[in-house]
N, C-alpha and C. Protein backbone atom coordinates (compact mmCIF):
# COMPACT_ATOMS: atom_id res chain seq x y z
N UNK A 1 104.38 33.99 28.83
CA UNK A 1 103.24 33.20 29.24
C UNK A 1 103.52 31.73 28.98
N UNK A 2 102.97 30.73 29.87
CA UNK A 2 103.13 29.60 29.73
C UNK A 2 102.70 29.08 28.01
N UNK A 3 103.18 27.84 27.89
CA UNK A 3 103.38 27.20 26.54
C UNK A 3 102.34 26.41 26.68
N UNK A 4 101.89 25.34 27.82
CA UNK A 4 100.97 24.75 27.57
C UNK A 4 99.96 25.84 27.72
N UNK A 5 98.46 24.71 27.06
CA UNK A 5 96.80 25.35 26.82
C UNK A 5 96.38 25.45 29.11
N UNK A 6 96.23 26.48 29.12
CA UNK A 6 96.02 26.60 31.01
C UNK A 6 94.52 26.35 31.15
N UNK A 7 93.46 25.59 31.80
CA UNK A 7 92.17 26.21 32.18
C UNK A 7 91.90 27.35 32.71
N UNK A 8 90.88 27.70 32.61
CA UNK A 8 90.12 29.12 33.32
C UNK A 8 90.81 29.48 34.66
N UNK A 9 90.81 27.96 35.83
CA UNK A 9 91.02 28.09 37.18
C UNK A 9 92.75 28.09 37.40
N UNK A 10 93.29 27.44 36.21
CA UNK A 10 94.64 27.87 36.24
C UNK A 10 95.31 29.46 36.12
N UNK A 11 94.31 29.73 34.94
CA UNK A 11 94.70 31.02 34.88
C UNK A 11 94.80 32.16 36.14
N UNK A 12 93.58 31.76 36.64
CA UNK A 12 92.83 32.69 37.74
C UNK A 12 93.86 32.45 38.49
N UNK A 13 94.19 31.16 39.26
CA UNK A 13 95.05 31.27 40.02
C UNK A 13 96.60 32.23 39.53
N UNK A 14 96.98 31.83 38.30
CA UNK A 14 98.46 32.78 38.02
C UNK A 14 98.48 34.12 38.57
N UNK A 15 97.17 34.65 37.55
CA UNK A 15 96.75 36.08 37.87
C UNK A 15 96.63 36.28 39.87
N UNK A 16 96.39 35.77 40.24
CA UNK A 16 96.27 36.29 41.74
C UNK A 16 97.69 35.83 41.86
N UNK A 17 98.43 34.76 41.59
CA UNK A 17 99.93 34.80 42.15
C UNK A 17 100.76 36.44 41.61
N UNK A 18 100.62 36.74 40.41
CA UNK A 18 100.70 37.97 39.75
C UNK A 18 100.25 38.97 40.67
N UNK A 19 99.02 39.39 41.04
CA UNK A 19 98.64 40.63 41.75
C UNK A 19 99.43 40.55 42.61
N UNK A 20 99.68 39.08 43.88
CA UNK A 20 100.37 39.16 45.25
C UNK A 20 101.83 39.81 44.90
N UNK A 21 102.06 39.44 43.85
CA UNK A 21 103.85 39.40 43.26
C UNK A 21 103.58 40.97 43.62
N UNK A 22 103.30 41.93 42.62
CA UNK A 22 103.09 43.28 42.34
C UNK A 22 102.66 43.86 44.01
N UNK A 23 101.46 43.51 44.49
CA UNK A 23 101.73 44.54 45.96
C UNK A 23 102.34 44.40 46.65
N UNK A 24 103.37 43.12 47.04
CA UNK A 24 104.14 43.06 47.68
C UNK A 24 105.09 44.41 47.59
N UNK A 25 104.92 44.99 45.99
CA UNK A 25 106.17 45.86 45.77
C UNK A 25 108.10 45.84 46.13
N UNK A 26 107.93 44.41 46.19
CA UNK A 26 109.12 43.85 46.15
C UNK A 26 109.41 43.52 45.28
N UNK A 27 109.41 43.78 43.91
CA UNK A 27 109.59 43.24 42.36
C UNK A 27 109.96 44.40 41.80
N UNK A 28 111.32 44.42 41.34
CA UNK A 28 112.16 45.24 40.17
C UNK A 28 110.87 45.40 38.79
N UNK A 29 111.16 46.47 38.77
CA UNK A 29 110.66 47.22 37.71
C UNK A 29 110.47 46.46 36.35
N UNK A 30 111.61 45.93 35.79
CA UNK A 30 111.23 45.22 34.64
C UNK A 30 110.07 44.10 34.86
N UNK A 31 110.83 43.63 36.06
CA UNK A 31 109.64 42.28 36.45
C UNK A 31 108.40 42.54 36.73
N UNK A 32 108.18 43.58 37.08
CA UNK A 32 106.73 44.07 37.45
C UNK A 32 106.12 44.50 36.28
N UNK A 33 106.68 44.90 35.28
CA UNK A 33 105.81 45.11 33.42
C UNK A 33 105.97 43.89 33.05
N UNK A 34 107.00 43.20 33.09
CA UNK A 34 106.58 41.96 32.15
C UNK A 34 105.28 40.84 33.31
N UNK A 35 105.35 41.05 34.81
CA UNK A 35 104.38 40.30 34.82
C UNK A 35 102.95 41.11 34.55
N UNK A 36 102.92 42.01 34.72
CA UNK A 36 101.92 43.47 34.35
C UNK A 36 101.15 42.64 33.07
N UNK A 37 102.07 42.76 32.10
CA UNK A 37 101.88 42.08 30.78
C UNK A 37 101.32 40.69 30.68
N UNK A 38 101.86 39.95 31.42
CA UNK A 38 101.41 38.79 31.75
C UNK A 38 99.83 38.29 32.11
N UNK A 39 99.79 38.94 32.92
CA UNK A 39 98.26 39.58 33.76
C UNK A 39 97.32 39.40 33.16
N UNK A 40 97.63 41.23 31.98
CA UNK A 40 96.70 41.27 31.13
C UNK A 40 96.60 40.46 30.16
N UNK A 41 97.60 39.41 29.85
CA UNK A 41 97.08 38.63 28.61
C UNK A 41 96.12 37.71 28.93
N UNK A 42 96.65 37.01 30.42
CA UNK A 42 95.75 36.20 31.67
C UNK A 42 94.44 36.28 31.42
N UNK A 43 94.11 37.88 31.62
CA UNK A 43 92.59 38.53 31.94
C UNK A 43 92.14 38.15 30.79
N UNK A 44 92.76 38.89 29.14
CA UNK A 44 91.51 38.74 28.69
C UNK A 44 91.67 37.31 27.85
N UNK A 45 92.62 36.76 28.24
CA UNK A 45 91.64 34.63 28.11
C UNK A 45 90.74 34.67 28.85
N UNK A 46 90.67 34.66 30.09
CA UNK A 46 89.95 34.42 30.57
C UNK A 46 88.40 34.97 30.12
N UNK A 47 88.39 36.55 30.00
CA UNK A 47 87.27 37.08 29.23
C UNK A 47 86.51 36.71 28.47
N UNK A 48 87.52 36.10 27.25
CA UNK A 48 87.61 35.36 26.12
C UNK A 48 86.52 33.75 26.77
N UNK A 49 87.20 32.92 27.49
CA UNK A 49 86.52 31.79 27.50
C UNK A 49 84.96 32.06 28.54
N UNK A 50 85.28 32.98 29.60
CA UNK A 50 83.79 33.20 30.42
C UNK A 50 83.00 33.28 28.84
N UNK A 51 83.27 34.39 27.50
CA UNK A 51 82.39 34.75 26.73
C UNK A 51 81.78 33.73 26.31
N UNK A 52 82.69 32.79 25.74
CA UNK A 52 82.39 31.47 25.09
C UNK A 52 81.39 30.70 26.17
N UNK A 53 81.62 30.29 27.10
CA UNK A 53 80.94 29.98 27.78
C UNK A 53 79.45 30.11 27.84
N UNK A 54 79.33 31.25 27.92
CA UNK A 54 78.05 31.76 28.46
C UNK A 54 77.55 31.57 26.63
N UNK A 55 77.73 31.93 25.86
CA UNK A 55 77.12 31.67 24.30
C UNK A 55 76.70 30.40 24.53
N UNK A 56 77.71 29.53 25.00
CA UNK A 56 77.31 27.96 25.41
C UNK A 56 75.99 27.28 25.90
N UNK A 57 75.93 28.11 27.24
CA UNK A 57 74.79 27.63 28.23
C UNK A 57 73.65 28.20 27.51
N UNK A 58 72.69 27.36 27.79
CA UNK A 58 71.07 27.32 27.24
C UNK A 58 70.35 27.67 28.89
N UNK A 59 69.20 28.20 28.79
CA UNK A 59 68.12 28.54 30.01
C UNK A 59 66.77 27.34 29.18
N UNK A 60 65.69 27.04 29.94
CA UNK A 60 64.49 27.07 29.45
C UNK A 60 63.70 28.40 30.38
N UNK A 61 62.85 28.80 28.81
CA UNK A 61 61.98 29.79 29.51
C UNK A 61 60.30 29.45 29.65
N UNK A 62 59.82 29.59 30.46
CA UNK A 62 58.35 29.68 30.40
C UNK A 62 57.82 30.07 29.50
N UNK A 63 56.89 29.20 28.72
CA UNK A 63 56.41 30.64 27.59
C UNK A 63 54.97 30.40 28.31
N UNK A 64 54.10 31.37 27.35
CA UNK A 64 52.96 31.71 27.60
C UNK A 64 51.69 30.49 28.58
N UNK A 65 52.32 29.66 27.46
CA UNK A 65 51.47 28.43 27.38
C UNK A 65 51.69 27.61 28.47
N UNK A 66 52.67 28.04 29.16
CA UNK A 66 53.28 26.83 29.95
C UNK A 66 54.09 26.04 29.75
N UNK A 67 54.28 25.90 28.37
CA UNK A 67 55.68 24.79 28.11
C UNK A 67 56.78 25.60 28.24
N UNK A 68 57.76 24.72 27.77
CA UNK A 68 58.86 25.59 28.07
C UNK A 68 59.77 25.11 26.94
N UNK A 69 61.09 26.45 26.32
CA UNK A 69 61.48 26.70 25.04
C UNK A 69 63.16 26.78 25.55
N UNK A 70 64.31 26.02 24.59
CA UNK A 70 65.20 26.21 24.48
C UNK A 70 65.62 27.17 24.55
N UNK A 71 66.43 28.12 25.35
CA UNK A 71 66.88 29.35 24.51
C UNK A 71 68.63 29.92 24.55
N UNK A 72 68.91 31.02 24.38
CA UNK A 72 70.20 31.01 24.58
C UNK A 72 70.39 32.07 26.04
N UNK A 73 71.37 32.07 27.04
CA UNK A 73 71.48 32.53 27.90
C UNK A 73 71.44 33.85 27.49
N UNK A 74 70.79 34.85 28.96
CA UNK A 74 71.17 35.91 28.48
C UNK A 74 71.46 36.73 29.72
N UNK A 75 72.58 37.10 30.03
CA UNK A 75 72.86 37.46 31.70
C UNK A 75 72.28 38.94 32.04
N UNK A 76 71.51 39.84 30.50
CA UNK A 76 70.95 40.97 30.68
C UNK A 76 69.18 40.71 31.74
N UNK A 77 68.79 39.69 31.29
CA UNK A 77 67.50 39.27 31.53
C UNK A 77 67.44 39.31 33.41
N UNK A 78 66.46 39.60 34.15
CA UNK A 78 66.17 39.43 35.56
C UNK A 78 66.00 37.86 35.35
N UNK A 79 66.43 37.05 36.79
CA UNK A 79 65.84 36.12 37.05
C UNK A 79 65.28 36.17 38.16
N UNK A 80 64.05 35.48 38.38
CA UNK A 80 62.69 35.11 39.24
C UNK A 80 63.09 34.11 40.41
């Protein structure tokens, strides 16, 4: 895996250069586990920072009263 720190959209992009590599099925066997490997380390950064992320982002909610309250995201919740 690369040495420098990659963004999210860097990553994403590797990983799809990775999948194309693999269905092509023109890639020797070793090369196809080590980018295999590659992949998955790809994925779960990425996992990793979407998580962070989303802990990140704040919603306001309506409360009762009408004002409205800081809160922390929550992607289980319906939105309106």
């Amino acid at each position: 895996m690369a040495k420098k720190k990659q963004s999210y959209e860097e990553m994403i992009e590797r990983i799809e250069e990775i999948a194309a590599s693999l269905e092509s099925g023109q890639v020797p066997l070793d090369k196809a586990v080590n980018l295999y490997k590659e992949g998955m380390e790809l994925a779960i950064l990425c996992r990793e920072k979407l998580d962070t992320a989303q802990k990140d982002v704040l919603s306001l909610k309506k409360q009762f009263d009408g004002s409205f309250a800081e809160c922390k995201f929550d992607s289980s919740e319906e939105i309106l």
